[in-house]
Protein backbone atom coordinates (compact mmCIF):
# COMPACT_ATOMS: atom_id res chain seq x y z
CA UNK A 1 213.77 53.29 -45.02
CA UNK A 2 210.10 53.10 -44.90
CA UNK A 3 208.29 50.32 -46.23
CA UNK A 4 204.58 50.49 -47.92
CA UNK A 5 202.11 49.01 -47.22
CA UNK A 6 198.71 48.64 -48.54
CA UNK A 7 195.76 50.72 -47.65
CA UNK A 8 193.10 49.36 -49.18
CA UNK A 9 190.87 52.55 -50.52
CA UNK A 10 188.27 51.06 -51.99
CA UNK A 11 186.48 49.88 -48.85
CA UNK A 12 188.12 52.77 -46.18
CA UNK A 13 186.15 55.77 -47.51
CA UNK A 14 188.71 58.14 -46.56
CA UNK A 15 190.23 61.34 -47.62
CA UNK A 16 192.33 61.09 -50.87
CA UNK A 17 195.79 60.66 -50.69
CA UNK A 18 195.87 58.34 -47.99
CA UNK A 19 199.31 56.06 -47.50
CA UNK A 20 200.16 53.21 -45.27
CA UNK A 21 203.59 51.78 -44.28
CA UNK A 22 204.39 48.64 -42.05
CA UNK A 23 206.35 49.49 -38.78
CA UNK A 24 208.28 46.87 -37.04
CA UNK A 25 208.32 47.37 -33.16
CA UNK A 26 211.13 47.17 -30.62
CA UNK A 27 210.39 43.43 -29.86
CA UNK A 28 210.33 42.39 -33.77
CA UNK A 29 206.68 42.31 -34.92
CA UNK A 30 205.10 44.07 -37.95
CA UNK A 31 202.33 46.11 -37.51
CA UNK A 32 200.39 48.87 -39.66
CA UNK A 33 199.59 52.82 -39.63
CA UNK A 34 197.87 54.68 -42.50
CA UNK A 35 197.87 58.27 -42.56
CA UNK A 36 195.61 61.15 -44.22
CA UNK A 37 197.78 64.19 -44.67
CA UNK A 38 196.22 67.52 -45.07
CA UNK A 39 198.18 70.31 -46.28
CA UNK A 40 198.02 73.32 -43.68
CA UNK A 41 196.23 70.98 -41.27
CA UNK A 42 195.75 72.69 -37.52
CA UNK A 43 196.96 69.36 -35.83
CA UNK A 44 197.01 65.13 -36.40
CA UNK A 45 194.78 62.67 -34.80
CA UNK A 46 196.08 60.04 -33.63
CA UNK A 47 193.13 57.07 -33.84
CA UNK A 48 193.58 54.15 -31.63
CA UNK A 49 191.02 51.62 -33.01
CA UNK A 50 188.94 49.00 -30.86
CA UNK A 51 189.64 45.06 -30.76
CA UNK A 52 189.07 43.46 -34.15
CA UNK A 53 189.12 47.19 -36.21
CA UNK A 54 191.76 48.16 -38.55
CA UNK A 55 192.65 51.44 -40.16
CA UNK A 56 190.04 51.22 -43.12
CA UNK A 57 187.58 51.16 -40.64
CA UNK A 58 188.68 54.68 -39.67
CA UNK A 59 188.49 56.06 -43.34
CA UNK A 60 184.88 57.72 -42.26
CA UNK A 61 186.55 58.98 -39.16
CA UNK A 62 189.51 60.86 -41.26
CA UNK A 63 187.58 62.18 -43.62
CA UNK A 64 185.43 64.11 -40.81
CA UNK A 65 188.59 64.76 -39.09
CA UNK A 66 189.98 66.19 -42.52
CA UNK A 67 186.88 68.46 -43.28
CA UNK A 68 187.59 70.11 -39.63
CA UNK A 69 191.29 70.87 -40.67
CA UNK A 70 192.60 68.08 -38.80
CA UNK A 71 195.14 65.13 -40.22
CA UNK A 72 194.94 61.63 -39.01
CA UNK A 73 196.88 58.53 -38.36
CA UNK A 74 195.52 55.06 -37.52
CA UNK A 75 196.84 51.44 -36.48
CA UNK A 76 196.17 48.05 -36.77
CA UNK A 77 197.53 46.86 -33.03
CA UNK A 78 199.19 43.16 -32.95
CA UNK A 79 197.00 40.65 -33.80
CA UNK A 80 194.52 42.59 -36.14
CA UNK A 81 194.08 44.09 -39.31
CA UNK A 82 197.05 43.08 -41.77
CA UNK A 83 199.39 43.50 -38.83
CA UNK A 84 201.16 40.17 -37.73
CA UNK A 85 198.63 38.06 -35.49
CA UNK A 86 199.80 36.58 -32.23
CA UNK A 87 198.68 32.92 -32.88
CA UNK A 88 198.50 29.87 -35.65
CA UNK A 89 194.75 30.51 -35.91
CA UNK A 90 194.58 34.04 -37.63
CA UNK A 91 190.91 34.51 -36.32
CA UNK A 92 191.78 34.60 -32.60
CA UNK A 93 192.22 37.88 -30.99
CA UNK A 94 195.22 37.30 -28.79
CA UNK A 95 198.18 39.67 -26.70
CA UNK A 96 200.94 38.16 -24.95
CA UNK A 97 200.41 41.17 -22.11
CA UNK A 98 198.73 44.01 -22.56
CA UNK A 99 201.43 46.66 -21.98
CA UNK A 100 202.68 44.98 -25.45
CA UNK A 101 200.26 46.97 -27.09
CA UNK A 102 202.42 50.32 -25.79
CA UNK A 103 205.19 49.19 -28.20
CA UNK A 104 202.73 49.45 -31.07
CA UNK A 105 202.18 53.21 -29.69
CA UNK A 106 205.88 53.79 -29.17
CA UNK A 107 206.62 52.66 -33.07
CA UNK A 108 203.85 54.66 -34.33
CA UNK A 109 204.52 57.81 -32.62
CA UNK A 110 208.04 57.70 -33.82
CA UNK A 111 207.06 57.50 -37.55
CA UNK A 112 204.85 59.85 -37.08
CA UNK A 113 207.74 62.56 -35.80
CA UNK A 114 209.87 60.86 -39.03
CA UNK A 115 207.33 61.77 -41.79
CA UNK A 116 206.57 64.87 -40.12
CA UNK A 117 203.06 64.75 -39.38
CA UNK A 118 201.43 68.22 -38.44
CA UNK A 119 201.81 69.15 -34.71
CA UNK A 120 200.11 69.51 -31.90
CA UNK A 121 198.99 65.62 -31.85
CA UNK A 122 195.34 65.02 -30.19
CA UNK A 123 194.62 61.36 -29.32
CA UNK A 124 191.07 59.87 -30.50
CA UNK A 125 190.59 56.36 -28.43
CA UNK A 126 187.82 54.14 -29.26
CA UNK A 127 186.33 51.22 -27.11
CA UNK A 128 190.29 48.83 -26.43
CA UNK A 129 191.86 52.10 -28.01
CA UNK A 130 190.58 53.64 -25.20
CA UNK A 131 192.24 51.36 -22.47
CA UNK A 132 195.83 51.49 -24.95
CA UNK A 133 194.90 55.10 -25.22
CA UNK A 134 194.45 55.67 -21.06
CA UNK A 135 197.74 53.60 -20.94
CA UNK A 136 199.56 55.79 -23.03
CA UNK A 137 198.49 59.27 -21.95
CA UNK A 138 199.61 58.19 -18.05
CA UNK A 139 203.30 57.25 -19.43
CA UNK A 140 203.14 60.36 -21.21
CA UNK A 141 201.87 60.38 -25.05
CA UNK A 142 202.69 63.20 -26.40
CA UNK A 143 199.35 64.69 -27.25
CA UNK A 144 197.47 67.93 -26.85
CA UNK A 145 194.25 66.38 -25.87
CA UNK A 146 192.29 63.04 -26.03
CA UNK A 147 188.90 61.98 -26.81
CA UNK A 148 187.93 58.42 -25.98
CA UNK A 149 184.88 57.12 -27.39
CA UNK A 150 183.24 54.23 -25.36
CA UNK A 151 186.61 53.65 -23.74
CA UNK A 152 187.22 49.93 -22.10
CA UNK A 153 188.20 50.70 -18.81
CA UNK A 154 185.89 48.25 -17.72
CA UNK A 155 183.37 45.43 -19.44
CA UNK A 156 180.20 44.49 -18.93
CA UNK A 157 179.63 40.91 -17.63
CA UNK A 158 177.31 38.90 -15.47
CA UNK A 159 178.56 39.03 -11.62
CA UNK A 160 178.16 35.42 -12.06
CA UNK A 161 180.61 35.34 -14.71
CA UNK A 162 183.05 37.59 -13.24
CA UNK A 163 184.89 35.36 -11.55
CA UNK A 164 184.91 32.34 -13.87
CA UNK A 165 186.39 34.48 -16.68
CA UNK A 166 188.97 35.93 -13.82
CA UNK A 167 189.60 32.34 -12.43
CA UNK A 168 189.30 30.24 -16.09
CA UNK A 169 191.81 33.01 -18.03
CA UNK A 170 194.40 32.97 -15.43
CA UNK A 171 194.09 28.83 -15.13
CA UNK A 172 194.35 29.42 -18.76
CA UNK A 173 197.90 30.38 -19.12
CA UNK A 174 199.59 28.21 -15.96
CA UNK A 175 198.06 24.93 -18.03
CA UNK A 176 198.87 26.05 -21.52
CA UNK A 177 195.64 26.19 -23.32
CA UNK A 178 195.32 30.52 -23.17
CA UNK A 179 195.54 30.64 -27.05
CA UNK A 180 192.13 29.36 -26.88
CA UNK A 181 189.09 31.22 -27.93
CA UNK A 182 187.35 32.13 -24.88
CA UNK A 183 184.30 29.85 -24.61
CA UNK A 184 181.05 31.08 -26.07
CA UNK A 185 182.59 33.39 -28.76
CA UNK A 186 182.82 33.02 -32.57
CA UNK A 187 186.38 33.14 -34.92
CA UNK A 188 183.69 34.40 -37.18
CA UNK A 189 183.79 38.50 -37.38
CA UNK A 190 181.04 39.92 -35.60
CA UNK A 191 179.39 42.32 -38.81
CA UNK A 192 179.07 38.44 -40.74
CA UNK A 193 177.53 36.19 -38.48
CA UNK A 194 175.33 38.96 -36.75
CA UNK A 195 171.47 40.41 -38.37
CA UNK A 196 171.87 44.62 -38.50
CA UNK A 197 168.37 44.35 -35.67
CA UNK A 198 170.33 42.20 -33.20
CA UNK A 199 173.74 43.96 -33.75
CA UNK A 200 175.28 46.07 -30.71
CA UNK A 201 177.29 48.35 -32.51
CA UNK A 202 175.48 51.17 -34.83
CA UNK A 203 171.73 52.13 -35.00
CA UNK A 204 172.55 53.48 -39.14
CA UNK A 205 171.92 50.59 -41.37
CA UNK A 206 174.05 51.73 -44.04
CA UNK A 207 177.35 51.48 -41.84
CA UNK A 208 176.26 48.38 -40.35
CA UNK A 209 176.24 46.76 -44.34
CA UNK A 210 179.43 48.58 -44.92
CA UNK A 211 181.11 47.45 -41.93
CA UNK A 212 180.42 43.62 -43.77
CA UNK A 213 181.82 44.93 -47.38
CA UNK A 214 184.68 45.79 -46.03
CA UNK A 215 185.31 42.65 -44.42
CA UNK A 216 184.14 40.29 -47.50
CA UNK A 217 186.20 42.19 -49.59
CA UNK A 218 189.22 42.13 -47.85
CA UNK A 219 188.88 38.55 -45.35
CA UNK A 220 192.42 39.19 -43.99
CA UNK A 221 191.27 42.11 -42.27
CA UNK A 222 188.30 40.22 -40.21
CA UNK A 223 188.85 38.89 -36.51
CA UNK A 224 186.68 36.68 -33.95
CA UNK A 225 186.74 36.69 -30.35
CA UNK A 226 189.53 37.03 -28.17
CA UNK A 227 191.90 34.47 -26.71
CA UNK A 228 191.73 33.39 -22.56
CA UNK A 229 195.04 35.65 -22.72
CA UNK A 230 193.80 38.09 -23.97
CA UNK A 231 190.59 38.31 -21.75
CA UNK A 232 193.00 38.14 -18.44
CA UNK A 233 195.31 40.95 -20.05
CA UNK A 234 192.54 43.04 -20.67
CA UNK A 235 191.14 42.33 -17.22
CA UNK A 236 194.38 43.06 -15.18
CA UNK A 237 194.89 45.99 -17.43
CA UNK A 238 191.78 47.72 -16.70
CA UNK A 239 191.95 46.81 -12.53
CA UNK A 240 195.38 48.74 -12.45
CA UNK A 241 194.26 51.26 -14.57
CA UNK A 242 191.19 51.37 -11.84
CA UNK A 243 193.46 52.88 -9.40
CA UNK A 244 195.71 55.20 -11.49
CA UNK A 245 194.60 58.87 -11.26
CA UNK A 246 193.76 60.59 -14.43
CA UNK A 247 196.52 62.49 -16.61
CA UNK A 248 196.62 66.58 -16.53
CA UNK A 249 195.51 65.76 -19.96
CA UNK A 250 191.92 68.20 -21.32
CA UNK A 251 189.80 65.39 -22.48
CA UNK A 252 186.26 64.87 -23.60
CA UNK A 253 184.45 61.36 -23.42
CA UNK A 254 181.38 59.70 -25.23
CA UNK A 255 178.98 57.35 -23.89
CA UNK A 256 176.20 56.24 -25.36
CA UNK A 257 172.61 55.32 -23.51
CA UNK A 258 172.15 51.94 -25.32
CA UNK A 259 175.66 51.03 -24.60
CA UNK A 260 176.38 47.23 -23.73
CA UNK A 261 179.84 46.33 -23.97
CA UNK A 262 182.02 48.68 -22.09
CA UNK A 263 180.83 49.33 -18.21
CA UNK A 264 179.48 52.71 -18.37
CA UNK A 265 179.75 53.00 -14.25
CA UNK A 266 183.43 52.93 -14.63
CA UNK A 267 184.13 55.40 -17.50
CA UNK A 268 182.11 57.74 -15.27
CA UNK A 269 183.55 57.31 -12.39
CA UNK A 270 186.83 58.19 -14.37
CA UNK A 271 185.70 61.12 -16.00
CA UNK A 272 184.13 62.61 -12.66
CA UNK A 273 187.24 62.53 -11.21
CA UNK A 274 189.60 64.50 -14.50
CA UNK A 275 190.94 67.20 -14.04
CA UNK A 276 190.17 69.29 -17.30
CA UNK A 277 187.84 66.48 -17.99
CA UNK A 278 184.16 65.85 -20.07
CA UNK A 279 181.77 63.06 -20.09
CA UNK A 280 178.99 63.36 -23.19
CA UNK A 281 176.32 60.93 -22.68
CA UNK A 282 174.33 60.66 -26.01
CA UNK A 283 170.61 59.89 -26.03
CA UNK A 284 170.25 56.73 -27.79
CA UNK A 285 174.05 55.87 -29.14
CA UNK A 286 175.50 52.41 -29.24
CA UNK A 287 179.14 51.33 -29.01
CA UNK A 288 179.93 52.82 -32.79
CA UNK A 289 178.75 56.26 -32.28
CA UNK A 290 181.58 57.40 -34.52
CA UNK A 291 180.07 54.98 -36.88
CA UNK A 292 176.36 55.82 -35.79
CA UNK A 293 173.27 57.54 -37.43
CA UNK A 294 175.07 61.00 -39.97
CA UNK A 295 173.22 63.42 -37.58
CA UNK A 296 175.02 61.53 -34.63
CA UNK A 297 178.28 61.53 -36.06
CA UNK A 298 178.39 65.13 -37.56
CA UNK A 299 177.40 66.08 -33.65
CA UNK A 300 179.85 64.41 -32.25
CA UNK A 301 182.74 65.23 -34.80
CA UNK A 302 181.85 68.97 -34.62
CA UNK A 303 182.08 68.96 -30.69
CA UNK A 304 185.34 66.90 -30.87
CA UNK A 305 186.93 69.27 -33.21
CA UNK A 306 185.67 72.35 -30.91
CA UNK A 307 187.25 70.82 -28.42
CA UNK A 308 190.86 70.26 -29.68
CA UNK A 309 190.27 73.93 -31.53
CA UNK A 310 190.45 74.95 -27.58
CA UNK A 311 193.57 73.52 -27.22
CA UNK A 312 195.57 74.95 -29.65
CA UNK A 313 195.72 78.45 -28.52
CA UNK A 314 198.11 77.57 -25.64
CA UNK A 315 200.37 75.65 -28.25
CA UNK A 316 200.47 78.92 -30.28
């Protein structure tokens, strides 16, 4: 029996008729997906959001999605959103191991074959959703095609602090103190403690003020930096994923010129080397470009929604 959960409308944007239900994965936890239906719909997106998002985030996203004839599902991962958080201090982002976050994919792919969500399913990744999403699609996710936005399948960091994040993360969890915030970041979210002119995220000031609504309006959903666990998962996670070749999976990836979070040398050095496989560099766009300037997004939702138009032919 399916259990509801809330979806909180007023702040997500989203198509009507949205619903959300709380999952419970196969090691006990509670986690979230909210879905759009569409009647007729030619497919469902699956939305894996980034560290710290949540599915009201993705409200925009559906709706776009929905005007294209698509459905679409999304997920608060452990530790964020209103699914259950990993530690006593609700505003650190932490993971026990990173291949956790493939039980959260497991669960949700399962409710979505028991609700009966429109096949083929496509896979949209964004930034950590990427790296879960990479994950995924090499141990098989059941999808069509993918398209990863600003995928983490590496991070940009000083070469100085390379190592002292490798070495300090792993000392971390032998001595006990890898529930810690990793030093220098903020429990506070990053859309309330940072001006729209400094922000790295979204050149369109009108997302950048909604990303903070949402977050005032509903403070459970808000998230500051990661744990010293986390940061070592996600650093082990994306060396192994270094040297696993790319799935027989047709997939189209965004980067954006001003981008200054993920490592832009390693998503193309992945997307050189897929087979069936599309890099879009866009002049100008920031970590958010789903989230970006209208003109950027419409762009970018048109071409995504081209592309996984091209992939249903050989499912009919």
């Amino acid at each position: 029996m399916l259990e509801a959960a809330p979806l909180f409308e007023d702040i997500a944007g989203g198509p009507a008729g949205g619903v959300a239900h709380w999952l419970t994965t196969s090691d006990g936890l509670r986690i979230r997906v909210g879905h759009w239906p569409l009647a007729n719909a030619k497919g469902t997106v699956l939305i894996f959001p980034g560290r710290t998002e949540f599915v009201e985030k993705y409200g925009n996203t559906a709706q776009a999605l929905q005007d294209r004839g698509y459905a679409s599902l999304a997920i608060d991962w452990r530790g964020q959103g209103i699914a259950d958080r990993m530690t006593p201090k609700r505003a650190i982002g932490h993971v026990g191991a990173f291949s956790d976050y493939q039980k959260d994919v497991i669960a949700t792919l399962a409710y979505a074959q028991e609700v009966g969500l429109p096949r083929p399913y496509f896979l949209l990744g964004h930034s950590m959703g990427g790296c879960i999403g990479l994950r995924a699609l090499i141990e098989g996710l059941d999808v069509q095609a993918a398209m990863f936005s600003a995928p983490m399948w590496g991070v940009q960091m000083a070469t100085l602090l390379r190592p002292v994040a490798w070495g300090l993360s792993a000392m971390s969890t032998s001595l006990g103190f890898d529930e810690k915030i990793v030093p220098g970041q903020s429990e506070e979210s990053y859309p309330l403690r940072e001006s729209f002119e400094a922000n790295t995220l979204t050149n369109d000031p009108e997302m950048w003020a909604h990303f903070g609504t949402q977050l005032r309006q509903q403070p459970d959903l808000g998230l500051g930096g990661p744990s010293l666990r986390w940061l070592n998962a996600s650093l082990r996670e994306m060396h192994n994923l270094c040297t696993a070749p790319s799935p027989q999976i047709p997939c189209l990836t965004y980067l954006g010129t001003d981008e200054v979070i993920v490592d832009p040398s390693r998503i193309r050095e992945r997307m050189e080397k897929w087979p069936n496989g599309v890099l879009r560099v866009i002049e100008g766009g920031k970590h958010e470009m789903l989230m970006d300037m209208p003109e950027m997004r419409d762009m970018i939702f048109d071409e995504t929604a081209a592309f996984f138009d091209e992939q249903l032919a050989p499912v009919a």
